[in-house]
PDB file of N, CA and C in Angstrom:
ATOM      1  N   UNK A   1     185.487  33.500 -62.611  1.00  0.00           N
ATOM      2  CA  UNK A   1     185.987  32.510 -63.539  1.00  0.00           C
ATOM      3  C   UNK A   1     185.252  31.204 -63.310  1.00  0.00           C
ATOM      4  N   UNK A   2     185.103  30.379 -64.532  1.00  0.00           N
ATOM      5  CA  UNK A   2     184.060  29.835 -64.003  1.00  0.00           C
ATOM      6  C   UNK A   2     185.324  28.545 -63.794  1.00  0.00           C
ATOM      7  N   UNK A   3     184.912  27.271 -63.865  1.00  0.00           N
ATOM      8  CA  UNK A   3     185.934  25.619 -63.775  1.00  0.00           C
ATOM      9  C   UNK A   3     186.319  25.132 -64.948  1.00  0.00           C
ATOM     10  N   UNK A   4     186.031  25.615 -66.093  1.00  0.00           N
ATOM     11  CA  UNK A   4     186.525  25.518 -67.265  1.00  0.00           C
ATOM     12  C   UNK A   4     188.124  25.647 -67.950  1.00  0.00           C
ATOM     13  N   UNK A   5     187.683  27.565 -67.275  1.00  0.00           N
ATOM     14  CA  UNK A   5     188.430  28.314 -67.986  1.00  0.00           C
ATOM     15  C   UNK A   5     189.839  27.965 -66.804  1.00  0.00           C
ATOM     16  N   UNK A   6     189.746  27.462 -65.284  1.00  0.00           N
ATOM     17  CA  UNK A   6     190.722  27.463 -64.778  1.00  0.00           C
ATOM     18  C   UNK A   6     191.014  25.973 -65.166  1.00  0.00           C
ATOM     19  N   UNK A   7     190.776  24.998 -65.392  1.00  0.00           N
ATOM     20  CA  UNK A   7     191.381  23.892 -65.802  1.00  0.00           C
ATOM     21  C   UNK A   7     191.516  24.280 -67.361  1.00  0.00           C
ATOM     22  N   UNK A   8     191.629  25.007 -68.466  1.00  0.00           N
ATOM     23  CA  UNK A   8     192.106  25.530 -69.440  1.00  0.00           C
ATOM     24  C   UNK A   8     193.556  26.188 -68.996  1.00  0.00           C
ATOM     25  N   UNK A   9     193.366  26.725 -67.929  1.00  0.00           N
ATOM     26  CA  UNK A   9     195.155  27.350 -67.624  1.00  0.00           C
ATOM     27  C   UNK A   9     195.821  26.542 -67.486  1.00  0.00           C
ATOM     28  N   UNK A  10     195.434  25.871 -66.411  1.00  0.00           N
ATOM     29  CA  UNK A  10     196.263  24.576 -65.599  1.00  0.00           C
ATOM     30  C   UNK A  10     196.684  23.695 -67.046  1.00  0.00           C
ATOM     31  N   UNK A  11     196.067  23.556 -67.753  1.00  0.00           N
ATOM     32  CA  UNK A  11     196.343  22.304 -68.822  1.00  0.00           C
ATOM     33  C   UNK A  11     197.238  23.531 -69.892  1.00  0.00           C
ATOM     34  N   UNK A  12     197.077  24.317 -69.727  1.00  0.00           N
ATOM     35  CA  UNK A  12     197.866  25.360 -70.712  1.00  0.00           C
ATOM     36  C   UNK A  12     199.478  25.196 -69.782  1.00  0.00           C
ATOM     37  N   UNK A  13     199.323  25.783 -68.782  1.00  0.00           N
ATOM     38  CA  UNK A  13     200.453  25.586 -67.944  1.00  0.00           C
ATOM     39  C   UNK A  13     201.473  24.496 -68.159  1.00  0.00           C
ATOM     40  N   UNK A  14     200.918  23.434 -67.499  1.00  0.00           N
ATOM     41  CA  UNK A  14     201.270  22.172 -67.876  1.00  0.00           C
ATOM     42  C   UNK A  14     201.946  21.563 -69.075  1.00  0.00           C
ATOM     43  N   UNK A  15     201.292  22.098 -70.132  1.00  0.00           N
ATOM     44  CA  UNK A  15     201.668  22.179 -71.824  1.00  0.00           C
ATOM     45  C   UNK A  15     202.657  23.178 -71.781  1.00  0.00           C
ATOM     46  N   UNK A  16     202.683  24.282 -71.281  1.00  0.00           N
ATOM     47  CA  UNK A  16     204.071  25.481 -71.516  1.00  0.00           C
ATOM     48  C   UNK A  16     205.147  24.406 -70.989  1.00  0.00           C
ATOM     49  N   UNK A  17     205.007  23.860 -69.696  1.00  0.00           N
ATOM     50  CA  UNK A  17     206.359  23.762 -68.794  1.00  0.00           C
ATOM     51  C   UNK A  17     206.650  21.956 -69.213  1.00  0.00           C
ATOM     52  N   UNK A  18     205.961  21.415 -69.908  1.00  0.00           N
ATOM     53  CA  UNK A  18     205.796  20.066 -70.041  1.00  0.00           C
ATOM     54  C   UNK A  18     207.355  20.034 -71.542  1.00  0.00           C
ATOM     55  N   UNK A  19     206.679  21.238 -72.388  1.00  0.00           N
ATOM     56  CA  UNK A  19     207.245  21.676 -73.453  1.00  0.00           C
ATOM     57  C   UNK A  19     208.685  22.154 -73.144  1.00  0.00           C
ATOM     58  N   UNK A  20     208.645  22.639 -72.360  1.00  0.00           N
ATOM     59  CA  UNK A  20     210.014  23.566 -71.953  1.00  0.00           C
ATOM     60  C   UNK A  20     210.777  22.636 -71.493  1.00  0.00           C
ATOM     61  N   UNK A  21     210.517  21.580 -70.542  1.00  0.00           N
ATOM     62  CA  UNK A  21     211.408  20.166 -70.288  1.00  0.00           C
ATOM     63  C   UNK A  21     211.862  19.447 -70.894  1.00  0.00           C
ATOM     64  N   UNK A  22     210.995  18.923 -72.274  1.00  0.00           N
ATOM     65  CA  UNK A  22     211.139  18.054 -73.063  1.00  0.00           C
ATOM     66  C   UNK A  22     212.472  19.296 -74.083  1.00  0.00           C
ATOM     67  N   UNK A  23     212.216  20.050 -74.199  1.00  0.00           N
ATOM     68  CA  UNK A  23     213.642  21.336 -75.160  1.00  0.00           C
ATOM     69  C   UNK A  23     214.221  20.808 -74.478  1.00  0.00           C
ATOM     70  N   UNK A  24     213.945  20.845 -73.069  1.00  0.00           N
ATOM     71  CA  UNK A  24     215.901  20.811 -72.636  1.00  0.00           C
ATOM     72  C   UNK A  24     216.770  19.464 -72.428  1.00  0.00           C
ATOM     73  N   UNK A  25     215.325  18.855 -72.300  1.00  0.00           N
ATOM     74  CA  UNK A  25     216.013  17.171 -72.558  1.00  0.00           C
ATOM     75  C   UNK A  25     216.527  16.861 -74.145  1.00  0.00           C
ATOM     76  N   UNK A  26     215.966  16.932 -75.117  1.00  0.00           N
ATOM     77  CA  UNK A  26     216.147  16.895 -76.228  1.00  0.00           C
ATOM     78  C   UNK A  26     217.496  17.992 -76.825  1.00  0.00           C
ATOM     79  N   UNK A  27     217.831  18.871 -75.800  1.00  0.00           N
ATOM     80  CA  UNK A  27     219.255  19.765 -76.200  1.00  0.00           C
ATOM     81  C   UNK A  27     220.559  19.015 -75.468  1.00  0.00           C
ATOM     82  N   UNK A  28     219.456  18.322 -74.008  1.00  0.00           N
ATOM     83  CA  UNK A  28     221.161  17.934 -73.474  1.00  0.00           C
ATOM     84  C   UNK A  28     221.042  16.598 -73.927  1.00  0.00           C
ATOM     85  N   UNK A  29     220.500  15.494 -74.567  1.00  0.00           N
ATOM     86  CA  UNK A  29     220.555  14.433 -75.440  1.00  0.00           C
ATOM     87  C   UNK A  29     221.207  14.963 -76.643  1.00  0.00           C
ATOM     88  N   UNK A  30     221.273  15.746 -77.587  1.00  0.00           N
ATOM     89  CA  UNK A  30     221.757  16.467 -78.602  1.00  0.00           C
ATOM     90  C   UNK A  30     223.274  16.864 -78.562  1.00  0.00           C
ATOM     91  N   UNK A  31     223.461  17.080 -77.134  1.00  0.00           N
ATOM     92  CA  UNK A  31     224.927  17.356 -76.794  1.00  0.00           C
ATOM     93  C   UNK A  31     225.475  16.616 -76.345  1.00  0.00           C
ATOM     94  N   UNK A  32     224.996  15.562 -75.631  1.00  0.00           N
ATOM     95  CA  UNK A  32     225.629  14.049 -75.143  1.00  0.00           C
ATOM     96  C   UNK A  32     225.705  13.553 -76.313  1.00  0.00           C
ATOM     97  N   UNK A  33     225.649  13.604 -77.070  1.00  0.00           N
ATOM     98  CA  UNK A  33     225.579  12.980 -78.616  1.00  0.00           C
ATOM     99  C   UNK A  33     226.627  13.655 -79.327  1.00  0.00           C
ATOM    100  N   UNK A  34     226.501  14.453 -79.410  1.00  0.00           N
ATOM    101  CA  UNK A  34     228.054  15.559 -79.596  1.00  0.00           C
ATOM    102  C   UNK A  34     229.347  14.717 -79.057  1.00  0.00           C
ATOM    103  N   UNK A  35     229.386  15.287 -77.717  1.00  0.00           N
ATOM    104  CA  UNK A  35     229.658  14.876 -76.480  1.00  0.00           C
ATOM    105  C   UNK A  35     230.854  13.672 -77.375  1.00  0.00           C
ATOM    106  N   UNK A  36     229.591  12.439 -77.365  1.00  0.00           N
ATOM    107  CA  UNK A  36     230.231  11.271 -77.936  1.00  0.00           C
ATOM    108  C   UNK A  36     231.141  11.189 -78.968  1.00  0.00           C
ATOM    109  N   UNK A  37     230.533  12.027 -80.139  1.00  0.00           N
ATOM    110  CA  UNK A  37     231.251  11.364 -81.180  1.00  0.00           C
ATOM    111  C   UNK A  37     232.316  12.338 -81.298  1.00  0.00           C
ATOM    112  N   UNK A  38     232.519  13.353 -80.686  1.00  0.00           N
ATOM    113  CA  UNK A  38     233.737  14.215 -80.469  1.00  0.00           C
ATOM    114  C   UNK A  38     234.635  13.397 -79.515  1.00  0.00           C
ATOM    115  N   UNK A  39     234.452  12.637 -78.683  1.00  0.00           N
ATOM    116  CA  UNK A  39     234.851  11.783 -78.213  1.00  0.00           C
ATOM    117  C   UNK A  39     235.664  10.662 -78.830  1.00  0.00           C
ATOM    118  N   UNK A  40     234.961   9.953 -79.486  1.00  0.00           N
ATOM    119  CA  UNK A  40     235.102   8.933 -80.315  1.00  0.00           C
ATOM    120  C   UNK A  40     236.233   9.711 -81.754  1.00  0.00           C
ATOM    121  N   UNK A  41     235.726  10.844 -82.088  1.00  0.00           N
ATOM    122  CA  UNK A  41     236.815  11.500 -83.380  1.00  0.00           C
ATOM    123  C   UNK A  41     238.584  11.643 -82.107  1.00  0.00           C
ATOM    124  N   UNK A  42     238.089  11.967 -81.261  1.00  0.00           N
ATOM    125  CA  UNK A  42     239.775  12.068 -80.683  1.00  0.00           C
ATOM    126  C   UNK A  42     240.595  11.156 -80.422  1.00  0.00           C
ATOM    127  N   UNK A  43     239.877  10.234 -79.648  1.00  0.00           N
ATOM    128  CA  UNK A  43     240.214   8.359 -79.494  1.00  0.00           C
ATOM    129  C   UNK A  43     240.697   7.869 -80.967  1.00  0.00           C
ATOM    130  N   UNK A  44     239.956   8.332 -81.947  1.00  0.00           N
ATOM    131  CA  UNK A  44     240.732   7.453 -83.454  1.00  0.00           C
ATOM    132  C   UNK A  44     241.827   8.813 -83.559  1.00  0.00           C
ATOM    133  N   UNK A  45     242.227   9.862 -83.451  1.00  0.00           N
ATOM    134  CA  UNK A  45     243.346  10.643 -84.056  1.00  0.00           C
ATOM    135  C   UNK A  45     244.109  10.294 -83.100  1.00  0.00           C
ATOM    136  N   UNK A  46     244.358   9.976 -81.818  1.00  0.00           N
ATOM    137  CA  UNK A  46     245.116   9.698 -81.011  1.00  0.00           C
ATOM    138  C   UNK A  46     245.779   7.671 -81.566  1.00  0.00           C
ATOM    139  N   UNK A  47     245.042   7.321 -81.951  1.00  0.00           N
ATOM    140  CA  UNK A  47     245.136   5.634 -81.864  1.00  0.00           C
ATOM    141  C   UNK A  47     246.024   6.102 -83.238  1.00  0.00           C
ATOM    142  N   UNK A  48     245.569   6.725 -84.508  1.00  0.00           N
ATOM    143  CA  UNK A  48     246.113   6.470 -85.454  1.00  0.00           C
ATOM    144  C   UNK A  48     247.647   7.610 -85.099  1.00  0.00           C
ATOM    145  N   UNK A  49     247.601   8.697 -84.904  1.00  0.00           N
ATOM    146  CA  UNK A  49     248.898   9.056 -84.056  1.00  0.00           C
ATOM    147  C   UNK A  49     250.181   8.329 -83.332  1.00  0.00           C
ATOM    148  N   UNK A  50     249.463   6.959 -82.977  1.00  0.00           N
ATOM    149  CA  UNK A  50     250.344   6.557 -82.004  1.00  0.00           C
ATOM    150  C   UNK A  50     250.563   5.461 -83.234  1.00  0.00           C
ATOM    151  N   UNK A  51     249.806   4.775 -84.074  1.00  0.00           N
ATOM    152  CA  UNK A  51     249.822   3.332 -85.263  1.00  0.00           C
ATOM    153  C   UNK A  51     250.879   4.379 -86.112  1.00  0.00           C
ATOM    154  N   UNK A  52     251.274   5.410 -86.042  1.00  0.00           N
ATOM    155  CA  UNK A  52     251.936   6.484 -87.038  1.00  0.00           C
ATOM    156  C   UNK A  52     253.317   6.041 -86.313  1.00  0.00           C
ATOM    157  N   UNK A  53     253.559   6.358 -85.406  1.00  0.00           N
ATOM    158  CA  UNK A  53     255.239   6.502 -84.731  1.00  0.00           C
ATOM    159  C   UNK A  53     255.101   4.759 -84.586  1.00  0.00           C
ATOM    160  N   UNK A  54     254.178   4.111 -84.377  1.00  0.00           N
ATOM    161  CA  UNK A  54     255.275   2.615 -84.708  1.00  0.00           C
ATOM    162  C   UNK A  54     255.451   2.288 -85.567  1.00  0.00           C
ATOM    163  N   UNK A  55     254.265   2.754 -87.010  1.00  0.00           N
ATOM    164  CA  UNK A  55     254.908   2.749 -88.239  1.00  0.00           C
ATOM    165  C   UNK A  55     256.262   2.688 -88.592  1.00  0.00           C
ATOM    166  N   UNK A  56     256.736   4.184 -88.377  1.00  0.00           N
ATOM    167  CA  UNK A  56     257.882   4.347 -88.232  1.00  0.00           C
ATOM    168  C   UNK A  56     258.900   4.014 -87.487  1.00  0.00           C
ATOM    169  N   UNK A  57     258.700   3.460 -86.331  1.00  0.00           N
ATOM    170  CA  UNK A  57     259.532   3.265 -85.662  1.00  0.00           C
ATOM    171  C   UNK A  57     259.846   1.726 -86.317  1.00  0.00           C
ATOM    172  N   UNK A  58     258.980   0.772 -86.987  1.00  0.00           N
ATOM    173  CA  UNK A  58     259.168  -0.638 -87.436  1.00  0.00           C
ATOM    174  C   UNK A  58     259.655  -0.478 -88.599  1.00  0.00           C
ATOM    175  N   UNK A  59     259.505   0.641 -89.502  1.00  0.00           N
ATOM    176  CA  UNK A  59     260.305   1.251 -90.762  1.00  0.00           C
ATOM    177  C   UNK A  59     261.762   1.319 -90.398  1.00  0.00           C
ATOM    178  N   UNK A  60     262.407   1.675 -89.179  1.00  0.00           N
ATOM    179  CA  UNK A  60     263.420   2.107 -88.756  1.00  0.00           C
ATOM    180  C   UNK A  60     264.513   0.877 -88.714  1.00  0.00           C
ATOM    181  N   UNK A  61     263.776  -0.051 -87.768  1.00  0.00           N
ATOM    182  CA  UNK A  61     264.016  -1.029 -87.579  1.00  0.00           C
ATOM    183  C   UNK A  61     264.033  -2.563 -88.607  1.00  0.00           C
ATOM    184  N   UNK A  62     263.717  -2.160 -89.207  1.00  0.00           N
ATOM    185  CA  UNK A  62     263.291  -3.166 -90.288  1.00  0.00           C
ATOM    186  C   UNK A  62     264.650  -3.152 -91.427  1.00  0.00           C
ATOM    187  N   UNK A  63     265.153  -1.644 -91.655  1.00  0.00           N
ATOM    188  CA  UNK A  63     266.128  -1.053 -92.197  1.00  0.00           C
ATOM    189  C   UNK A  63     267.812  -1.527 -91.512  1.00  0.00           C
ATOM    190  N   UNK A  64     267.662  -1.568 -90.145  1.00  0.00           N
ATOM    191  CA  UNK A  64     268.638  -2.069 -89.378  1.00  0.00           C
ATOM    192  C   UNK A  64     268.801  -3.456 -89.598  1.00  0.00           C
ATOM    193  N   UNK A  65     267.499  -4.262 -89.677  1.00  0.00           N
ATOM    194  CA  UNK A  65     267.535  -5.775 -89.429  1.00  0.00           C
ATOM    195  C   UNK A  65     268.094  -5.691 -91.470  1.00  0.00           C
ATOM    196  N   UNK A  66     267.889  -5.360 -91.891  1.00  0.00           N
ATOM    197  CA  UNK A  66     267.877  -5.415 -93.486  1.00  0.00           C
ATOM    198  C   UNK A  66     269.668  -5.214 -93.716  1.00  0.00           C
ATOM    199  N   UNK A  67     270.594  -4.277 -93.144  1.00  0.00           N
ATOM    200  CA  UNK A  67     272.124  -4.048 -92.994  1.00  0.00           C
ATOM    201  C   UNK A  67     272.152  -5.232 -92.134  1.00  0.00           C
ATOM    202  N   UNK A  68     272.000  -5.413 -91.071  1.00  0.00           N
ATOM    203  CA  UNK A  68     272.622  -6.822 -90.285  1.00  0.00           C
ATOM    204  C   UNK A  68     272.464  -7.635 -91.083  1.00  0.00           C
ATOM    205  N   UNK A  69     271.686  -8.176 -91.943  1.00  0.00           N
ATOM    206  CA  UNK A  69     271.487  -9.104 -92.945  1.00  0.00           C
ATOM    207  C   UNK A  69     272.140  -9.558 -93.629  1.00  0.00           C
ATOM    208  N   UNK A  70     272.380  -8.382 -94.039  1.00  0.00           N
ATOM    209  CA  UNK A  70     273.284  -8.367 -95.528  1.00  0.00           C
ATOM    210  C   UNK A  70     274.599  -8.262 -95.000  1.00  0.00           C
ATOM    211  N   UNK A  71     274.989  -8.093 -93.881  1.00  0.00           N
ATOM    212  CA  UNK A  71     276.394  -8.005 -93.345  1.00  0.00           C
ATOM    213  C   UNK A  71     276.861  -9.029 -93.149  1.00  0.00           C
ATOM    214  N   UNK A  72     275.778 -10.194 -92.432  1.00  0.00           N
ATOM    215  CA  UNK A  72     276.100 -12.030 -91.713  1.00  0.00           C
ATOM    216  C   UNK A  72     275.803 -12.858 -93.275  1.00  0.00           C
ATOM    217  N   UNK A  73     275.379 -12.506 -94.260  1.00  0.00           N
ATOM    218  CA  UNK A  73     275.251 -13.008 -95.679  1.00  0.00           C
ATOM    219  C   UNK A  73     276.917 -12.822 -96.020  1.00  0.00           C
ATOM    220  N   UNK A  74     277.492 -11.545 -96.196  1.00  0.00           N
ATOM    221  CA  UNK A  74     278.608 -11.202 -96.849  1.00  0.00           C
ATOM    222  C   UNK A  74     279.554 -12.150 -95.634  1.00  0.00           C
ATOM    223  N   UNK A  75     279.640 -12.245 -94.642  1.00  0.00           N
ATOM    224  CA  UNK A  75     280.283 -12.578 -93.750  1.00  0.00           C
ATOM    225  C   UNK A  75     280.200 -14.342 -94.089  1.00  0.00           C
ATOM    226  N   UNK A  76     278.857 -15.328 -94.225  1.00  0.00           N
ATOM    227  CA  UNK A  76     278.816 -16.353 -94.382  1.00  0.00           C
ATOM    228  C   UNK A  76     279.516 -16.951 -95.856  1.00  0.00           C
ATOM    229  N   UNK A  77     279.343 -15.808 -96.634  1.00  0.00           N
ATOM    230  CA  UNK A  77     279.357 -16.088 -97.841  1.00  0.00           C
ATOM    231  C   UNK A  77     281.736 -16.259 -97.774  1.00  0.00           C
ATOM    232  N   UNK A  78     281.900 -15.372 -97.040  1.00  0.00           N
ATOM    233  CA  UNK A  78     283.757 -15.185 -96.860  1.00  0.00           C
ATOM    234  C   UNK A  78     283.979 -16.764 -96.004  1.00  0.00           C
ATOM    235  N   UNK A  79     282.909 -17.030 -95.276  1.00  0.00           N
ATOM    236  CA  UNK A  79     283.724 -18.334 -94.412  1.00  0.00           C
ATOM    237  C   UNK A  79     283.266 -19.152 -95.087  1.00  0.00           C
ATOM    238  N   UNK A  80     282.313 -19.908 -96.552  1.00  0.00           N
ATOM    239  CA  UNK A  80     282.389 -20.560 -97.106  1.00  0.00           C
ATOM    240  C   UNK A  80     283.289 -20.641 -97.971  1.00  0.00           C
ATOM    241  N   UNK A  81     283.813 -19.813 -98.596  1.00  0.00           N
ATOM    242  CA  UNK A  81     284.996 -19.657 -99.213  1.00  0.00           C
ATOM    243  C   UNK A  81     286.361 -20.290 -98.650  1.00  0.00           C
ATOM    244  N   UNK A  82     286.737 -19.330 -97.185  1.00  0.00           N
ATOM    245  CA  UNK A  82     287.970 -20.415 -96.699  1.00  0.00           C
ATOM    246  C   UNK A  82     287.521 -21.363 -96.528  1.00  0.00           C
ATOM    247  N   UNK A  83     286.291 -21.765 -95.884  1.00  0.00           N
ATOM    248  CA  UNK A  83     286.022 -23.424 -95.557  1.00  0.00           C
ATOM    249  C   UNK A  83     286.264 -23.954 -96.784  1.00  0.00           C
ATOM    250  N   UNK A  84     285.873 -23.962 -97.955  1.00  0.00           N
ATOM    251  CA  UNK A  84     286.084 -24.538 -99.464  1.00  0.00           C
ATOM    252  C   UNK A  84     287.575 -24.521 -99.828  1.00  0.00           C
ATOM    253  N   UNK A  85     288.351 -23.504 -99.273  1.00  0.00           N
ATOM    254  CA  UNK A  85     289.741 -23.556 -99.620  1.00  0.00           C
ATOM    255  C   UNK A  85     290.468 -24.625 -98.457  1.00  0.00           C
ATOM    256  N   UNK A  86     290.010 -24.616 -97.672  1.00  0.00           N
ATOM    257  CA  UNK A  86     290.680 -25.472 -96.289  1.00  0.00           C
ATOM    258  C   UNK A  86     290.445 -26.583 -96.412  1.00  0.00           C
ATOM    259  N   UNK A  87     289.495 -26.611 -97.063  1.00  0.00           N
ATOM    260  CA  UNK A  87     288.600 -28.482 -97.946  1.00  0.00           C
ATOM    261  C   UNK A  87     289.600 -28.830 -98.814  1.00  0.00           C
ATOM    262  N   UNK A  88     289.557 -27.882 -99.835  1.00  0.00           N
ATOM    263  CA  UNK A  88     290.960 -28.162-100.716  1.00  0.00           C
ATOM    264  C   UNK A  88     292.183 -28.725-100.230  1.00  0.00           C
ATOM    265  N   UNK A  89     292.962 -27.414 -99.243  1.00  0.00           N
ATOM    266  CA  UNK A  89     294.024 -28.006 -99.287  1.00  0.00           C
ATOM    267  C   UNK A  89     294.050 -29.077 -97.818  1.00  0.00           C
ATOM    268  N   UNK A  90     293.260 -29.462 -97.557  1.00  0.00           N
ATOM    269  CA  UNK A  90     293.311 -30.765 -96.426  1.00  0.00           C
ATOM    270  C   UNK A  90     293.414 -31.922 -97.622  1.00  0.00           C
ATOM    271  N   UNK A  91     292.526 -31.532 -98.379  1.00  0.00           N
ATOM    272  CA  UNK A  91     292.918 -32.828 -99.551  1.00  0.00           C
ATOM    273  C   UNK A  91     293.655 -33.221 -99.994  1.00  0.00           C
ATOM    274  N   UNK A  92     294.669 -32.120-100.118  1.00  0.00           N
ATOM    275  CA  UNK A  92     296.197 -31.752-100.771  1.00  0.00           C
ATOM    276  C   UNK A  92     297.402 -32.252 -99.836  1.00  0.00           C
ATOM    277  N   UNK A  93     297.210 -32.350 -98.831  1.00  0.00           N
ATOM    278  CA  UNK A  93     297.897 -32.382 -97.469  1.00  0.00           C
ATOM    279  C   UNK A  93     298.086 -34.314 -97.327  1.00  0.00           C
ATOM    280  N   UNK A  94     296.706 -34.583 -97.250  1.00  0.00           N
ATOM    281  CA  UNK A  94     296.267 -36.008 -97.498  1.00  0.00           C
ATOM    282  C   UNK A  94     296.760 -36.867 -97.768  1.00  0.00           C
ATOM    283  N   UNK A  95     296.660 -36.175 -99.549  1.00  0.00           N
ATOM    284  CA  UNK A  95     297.174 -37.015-100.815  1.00  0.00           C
ATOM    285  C   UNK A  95     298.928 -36.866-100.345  1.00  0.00           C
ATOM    286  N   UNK A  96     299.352 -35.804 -99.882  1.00  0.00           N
ATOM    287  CA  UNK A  96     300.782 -35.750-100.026  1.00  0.00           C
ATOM    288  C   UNK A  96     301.826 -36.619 -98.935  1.00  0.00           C
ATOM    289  N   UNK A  97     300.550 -36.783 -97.337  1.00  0.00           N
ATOM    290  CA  UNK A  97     301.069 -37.845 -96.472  1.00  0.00           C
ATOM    291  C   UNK A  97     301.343 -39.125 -96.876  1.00  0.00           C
ATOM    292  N   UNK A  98     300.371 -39.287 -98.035  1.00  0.00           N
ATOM    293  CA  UNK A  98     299.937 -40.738 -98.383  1.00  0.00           C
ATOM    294  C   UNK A  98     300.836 -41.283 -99.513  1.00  0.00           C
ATOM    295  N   UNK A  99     301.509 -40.118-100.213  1.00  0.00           N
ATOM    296  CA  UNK A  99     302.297 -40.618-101.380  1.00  0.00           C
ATOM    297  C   UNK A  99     303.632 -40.371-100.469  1.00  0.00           C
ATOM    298  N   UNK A 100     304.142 -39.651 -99.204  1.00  0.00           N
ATOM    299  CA  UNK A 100     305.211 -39.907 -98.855  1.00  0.00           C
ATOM    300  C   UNK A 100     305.619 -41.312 -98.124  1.00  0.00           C
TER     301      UNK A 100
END
């Protein structure tokens, strides 16, 4: 063989296994990349999963604060009433010390 043909292998060689490294870098870059955004898809179904039950749970609550509401309304609305009647008859009471 002459020095040619063996630095023709060697550089053939080199080119097979140079090739074969760069596949496997370029497959496990390909799957770290995967990797990621399978990553990243579970992180948002989990975040919006969890933005789901406080949804609801502030739906729940919101409904409660909405009856208490309307309960201390109906309630304010009854003690303006006697207060307005107790206004009255203090007036009545008044006038009647004052003419006795």
């Amino acid at each position: 063989m002459d020095e040619t043909s063996i630095w023709a292998v060697i550089v053939t060689i080199v080119t097979v296994l140079g090739s074969t490294s760069a596949w496997k870098f370029y497959e496990k870059r390909a799957e770290a990349k995967k990797d990621e955004d399978n990553f990243i898809k579970q992180d948002c179904r989990e975040r919006i999963t969890k933005l789901e039950v406080l949804l609801k749970e502030s739906s729940v609550e919101k409904d409660k604060m909405r009856e208490t509401i309307l309960g201390l309304t109906e309630k304010v609305s009854a003690l303006t009433v006697k207060v307005e009647f107790l206004q009255k008859e203090n007036v009545e009471l008044i006038s009647r010390l004052k003419n006795d």
